[in-house]
N, C-alpha and C. Protein backbone atom coordinates (compact mmCIF):
# COMPACT_ATOMS: atom_id res chain seq x y z
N UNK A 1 -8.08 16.37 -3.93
CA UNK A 1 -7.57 15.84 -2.67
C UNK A 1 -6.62 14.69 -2.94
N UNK A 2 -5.59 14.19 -2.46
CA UNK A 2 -5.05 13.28 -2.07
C UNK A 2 -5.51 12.15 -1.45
N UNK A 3 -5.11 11.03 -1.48
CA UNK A 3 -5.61 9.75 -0.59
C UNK A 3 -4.41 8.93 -0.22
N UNK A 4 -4.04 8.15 0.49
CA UNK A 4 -3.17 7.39 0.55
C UNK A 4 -3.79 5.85 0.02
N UNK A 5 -3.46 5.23 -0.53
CA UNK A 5 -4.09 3.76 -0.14
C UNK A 5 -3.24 2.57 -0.10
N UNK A 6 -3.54 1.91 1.01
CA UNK A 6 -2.56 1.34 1.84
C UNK A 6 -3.21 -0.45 1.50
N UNK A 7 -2.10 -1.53 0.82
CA UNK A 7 -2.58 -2.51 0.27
C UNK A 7 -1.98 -3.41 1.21
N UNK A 8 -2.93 -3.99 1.72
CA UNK A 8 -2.42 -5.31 2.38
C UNK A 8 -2.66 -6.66 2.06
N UNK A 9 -2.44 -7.58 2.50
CA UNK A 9 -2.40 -8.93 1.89
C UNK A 9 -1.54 -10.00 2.71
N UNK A 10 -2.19 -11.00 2.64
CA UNK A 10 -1.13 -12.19 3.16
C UNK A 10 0.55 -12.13 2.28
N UNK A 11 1.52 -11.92 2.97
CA UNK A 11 2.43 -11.88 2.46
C UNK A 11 3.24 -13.20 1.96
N UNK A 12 2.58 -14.04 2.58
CA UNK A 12 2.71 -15.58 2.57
C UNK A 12 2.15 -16.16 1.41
N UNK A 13 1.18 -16.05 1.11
CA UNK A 13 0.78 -15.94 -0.49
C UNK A 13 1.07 -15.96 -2.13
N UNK A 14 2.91 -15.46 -1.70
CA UNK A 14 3.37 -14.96 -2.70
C UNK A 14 4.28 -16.39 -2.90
N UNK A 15 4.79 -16.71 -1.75
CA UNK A 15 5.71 -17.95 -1.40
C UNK A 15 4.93 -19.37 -1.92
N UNK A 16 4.12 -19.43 -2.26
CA UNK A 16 3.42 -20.23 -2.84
C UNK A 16 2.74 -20.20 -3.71
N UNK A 17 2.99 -18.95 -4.43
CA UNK A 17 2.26 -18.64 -6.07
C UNK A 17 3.32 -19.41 -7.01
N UNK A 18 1.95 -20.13 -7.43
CA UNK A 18 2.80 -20.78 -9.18
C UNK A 18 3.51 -19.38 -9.57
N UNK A 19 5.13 -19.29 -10.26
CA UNK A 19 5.00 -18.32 -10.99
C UNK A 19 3.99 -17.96 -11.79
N UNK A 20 3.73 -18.41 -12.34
CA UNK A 20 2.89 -18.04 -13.44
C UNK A 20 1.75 -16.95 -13.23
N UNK A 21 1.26 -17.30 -11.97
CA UNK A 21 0.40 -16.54 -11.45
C UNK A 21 0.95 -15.24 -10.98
N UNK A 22 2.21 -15.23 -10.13
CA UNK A 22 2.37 -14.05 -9.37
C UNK A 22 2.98 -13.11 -10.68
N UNK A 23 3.51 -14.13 -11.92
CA UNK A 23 3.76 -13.38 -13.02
C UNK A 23 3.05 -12.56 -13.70
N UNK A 24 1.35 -13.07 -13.46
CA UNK A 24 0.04 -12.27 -13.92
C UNK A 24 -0.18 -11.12 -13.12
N UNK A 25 0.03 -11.63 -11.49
CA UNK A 25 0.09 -10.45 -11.08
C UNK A 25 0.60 -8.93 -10.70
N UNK A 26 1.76 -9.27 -11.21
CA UNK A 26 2.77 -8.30 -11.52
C UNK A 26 2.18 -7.51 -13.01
N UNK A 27 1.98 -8.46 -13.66
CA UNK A 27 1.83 -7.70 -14.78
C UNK A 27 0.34 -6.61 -14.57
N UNK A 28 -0.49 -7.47 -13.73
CA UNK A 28 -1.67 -6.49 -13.56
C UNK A 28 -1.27 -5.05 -12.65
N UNK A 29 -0.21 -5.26 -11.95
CA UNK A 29 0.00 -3.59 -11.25
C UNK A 29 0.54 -3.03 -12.23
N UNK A 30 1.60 -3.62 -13.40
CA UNK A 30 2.03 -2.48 -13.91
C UNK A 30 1.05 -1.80 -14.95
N UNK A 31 0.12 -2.74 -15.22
CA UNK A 31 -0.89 -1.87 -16.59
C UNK A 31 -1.36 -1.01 -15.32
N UNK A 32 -2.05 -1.45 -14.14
CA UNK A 32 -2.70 -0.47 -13.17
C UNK A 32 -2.10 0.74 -13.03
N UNK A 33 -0.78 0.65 -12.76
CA UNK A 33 -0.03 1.61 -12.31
C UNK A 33 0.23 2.98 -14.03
N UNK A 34 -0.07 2.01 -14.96
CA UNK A 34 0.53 2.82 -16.37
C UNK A 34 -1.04 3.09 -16.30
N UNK A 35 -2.39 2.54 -15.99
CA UNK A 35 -3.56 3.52 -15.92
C UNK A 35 -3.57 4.92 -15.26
N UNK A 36 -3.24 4.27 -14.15
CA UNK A 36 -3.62 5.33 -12.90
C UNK A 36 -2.23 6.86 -13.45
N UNK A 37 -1.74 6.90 -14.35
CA UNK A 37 -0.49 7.47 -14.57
C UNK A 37 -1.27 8.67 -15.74
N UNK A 38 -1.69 8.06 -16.53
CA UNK A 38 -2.31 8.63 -17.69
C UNK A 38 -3.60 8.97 -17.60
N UNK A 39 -4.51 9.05 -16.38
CA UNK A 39 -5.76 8.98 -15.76
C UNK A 39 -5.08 10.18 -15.02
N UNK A 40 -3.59 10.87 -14.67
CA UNK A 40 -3.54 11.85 -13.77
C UNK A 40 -4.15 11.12 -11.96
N UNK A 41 -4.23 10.43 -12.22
CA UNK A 41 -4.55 10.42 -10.50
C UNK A 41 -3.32 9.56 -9.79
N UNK A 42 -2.54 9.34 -10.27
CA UNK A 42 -1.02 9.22 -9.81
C UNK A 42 0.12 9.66 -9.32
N UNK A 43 0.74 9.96 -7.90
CA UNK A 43 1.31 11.37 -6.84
C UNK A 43 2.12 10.05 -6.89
N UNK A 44 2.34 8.93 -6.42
CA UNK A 44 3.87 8.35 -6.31
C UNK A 44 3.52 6.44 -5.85
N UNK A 45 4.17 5.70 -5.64
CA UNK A 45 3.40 4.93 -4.72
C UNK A 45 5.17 3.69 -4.89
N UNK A 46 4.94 2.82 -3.95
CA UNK A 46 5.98 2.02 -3.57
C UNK A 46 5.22 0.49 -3.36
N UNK A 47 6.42 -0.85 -3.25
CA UNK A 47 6.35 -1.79 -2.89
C UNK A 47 7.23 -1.86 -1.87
N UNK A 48 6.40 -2.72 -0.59
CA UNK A 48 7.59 -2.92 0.23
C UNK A 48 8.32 -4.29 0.73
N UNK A 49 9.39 -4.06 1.01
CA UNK A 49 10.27 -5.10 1.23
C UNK A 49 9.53 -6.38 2.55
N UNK A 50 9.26 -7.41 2.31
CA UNK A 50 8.43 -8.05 3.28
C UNK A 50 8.89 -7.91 4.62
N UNK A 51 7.60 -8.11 5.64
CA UNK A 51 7.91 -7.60 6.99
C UNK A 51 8.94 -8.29 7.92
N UNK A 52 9.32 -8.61 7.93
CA UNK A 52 10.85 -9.70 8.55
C UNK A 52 11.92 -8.26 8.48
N UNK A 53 11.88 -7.65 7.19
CA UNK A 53 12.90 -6.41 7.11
C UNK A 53 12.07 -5.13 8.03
N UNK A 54 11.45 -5.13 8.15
CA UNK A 54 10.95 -3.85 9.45
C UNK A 54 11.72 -4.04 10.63
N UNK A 55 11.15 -2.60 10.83
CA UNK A 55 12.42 -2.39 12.19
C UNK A 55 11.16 -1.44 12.49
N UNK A 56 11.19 -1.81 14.05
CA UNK A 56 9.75 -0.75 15.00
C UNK A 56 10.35 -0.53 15.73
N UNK A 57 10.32 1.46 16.02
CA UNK A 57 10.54 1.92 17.06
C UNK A 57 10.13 2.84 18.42
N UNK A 58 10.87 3.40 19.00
CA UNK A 58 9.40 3.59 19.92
C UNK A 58 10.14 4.49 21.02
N UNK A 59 10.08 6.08 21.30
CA UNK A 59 10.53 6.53 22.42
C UNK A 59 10.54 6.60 23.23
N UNK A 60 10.54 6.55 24.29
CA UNK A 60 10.40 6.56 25.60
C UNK A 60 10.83 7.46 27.20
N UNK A 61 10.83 7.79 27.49
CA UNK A 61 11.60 8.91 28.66
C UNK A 61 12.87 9.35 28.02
N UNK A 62 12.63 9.35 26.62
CA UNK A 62 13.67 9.83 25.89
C UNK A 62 14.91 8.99 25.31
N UNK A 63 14.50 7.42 25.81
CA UNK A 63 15.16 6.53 25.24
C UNK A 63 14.51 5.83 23.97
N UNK A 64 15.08 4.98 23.03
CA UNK A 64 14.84 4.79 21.78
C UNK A 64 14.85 3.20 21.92
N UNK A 65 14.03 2.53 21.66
CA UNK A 65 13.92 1.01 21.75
C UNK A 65 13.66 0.57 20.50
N UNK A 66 14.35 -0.54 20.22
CA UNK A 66 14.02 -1.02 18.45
C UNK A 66 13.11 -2.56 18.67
N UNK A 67 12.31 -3.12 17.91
CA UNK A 67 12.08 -4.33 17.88
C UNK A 67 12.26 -4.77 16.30
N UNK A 68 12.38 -6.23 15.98
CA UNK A 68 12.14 -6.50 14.56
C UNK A 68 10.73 -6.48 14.20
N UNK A 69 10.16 -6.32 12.84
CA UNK A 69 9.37 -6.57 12.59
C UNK A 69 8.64 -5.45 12.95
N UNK A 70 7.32 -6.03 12.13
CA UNK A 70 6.19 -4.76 12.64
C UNK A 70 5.60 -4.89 14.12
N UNK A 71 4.70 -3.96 14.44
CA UNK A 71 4.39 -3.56 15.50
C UNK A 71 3.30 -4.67 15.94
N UNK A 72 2.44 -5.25 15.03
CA UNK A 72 1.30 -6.23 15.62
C UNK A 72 1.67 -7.71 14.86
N UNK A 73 1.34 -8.63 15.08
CA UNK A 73 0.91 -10.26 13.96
C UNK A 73 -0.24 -9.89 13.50
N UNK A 74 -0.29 -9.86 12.07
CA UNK A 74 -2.09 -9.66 11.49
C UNK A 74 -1.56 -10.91 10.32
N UNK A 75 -3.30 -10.92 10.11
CA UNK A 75 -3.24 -11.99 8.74
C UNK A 75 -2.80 -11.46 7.79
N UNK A 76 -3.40 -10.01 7.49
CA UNK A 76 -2.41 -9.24 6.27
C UNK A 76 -1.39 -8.48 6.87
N UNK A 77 -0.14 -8.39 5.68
CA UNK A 77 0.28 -7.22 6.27
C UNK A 77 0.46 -6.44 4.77
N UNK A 78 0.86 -4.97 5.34
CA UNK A 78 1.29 -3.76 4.35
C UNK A 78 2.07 -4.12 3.42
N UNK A 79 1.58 -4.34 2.28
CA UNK A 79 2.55 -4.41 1.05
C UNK A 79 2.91 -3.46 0.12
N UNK A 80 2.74 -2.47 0.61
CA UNK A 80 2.94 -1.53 -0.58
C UNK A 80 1.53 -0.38 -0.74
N UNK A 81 1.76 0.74 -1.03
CA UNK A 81 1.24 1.78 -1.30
C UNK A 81 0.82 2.50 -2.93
N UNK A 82 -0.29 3.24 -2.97
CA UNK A 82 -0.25 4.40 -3.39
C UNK A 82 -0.94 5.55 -3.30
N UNK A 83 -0.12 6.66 -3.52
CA UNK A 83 -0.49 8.08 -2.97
C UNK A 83 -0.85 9.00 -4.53
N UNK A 84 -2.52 8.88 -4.18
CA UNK A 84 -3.14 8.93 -5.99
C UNK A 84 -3.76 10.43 -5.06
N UNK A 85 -4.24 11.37 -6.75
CA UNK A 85 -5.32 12.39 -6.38
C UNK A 85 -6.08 12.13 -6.88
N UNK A 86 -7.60 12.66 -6.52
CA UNK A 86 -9.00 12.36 -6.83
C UNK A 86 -9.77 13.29 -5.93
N UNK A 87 -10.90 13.59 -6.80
CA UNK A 87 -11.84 14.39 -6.51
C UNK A 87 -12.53 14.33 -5.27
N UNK A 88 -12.93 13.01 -4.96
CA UNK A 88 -13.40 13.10 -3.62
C UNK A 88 -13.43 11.54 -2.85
N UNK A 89 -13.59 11.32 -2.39
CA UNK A 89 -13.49 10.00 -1.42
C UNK A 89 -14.04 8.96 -2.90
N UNK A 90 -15.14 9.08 -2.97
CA UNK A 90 -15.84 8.47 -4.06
C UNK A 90 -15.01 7.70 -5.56
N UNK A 91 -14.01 8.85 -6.07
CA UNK A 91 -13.11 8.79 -6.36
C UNK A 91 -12.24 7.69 -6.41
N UNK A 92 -11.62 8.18 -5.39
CA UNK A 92 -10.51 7.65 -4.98
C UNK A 92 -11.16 5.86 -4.73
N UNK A 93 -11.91 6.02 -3.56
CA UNK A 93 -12.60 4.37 -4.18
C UNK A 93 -12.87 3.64 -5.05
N UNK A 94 -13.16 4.14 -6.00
CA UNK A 94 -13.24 3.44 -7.67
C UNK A 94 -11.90 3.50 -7.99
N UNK A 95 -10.46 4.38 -7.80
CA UNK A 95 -9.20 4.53 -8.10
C UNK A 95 -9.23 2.75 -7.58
N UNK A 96 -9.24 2.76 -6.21
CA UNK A 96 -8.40 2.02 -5.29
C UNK A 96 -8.93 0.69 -5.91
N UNK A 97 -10.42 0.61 -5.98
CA UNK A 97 -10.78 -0.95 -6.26
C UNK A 97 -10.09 -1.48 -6.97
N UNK A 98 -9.42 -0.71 -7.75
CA UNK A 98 -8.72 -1.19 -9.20
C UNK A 98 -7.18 -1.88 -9.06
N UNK A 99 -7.07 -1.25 -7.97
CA UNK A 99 -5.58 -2.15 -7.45
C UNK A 99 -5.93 -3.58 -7.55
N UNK A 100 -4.82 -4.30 -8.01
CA UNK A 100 -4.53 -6.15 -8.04
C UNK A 100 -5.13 -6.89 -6.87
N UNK A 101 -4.83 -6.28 -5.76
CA UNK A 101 -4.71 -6.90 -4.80
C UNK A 101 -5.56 -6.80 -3.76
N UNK A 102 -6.83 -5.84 -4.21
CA UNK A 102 -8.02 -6.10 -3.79
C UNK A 102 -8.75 -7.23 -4.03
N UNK A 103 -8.71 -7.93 -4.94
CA UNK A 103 -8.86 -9.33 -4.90
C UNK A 103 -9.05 -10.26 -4.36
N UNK A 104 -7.50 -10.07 -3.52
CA UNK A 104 -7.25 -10.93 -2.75
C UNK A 104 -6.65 -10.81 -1.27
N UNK A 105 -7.01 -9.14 -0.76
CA UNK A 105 -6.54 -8.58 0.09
C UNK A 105 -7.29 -7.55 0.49
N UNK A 106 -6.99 -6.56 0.93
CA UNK A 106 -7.68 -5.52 1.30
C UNK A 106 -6.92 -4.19 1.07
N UNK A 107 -7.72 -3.08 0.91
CA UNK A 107 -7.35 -1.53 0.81
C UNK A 107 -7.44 -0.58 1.50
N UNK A 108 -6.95 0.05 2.20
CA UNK A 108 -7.37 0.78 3.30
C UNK A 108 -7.36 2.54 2.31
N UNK A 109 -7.81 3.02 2.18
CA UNK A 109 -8.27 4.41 1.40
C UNK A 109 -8.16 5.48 2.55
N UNK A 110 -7.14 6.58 2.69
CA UNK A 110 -7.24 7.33 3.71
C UNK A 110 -6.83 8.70 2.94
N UNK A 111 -7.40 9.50 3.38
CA UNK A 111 -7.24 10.95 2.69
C UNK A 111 -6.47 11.33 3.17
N UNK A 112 -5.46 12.27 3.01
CA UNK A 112 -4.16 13.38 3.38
C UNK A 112 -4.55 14.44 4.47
N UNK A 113 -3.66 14.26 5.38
CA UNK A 113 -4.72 15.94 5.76
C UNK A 113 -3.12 16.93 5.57
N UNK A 114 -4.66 18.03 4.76
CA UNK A 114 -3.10 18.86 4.66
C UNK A 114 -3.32 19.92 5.28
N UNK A 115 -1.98 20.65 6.23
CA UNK A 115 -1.84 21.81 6.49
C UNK A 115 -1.46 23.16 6.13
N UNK A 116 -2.14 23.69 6.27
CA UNK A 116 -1.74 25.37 5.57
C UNK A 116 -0.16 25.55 5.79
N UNK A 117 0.28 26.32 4.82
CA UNK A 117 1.71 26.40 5.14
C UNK A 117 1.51 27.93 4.83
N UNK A 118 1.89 29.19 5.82
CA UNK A 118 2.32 30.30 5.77
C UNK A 118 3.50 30.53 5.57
């Protein structure tokens, strides 16, 4: 199965890391990321550009409305993804703990749903 897992975190956090630190932490996704690679449970995954660059949109009677930013104010927000395979939920939870930024943030673990394709 597939999972998505969705890393959030104070994004504010970063703006006040000694380098040194956010330098550690960089370095800890990429060994993570060169685990999770050679472990096979690795489908793709991204960092994202902090939320100030979002753009939310939204249809309406067929009109298209934009706002900046994301859709709610939370303490964390979405920093980045990855879209790992694993055997079963169980899995994928021991995958995910292993992310950096459970630490100091949170993981949201969501499975794929996939549809039959005829």
């Amino acid at each position: 199965m597939r999972y998505l897992c969705l890393i959030y975190e104070n994004e504010k956090n970063y703006a006040t890391m000694p380098k040194g630190e956010s330098d550690n932490v960089m370095a800890e996704y990429g060994a993570f990321t060169q685990g999770i690679k050679e472990s096979g449970h690795y489908v793709g995954g991204n960092a994202l550009q902090p939320t100030p660059s979002a753009t939310t949109l939204r249809v309406r009677n067929g009109k298209v409305s934009t706002t900046d930013g994301p859709f709610a104010e939370t303490k964390e927000q979405l920093g980045g993804y990855y879209l790992i395979n694993a055997k079963d939920l169980n899995d994928a939870i021991q995958v995910a703990s292993k992310i950096p930024s459970a630490k100091f943030g949170s993981i949201e673990v969501r499975p794929i749903m996939e549809f039959n394709q005829a």
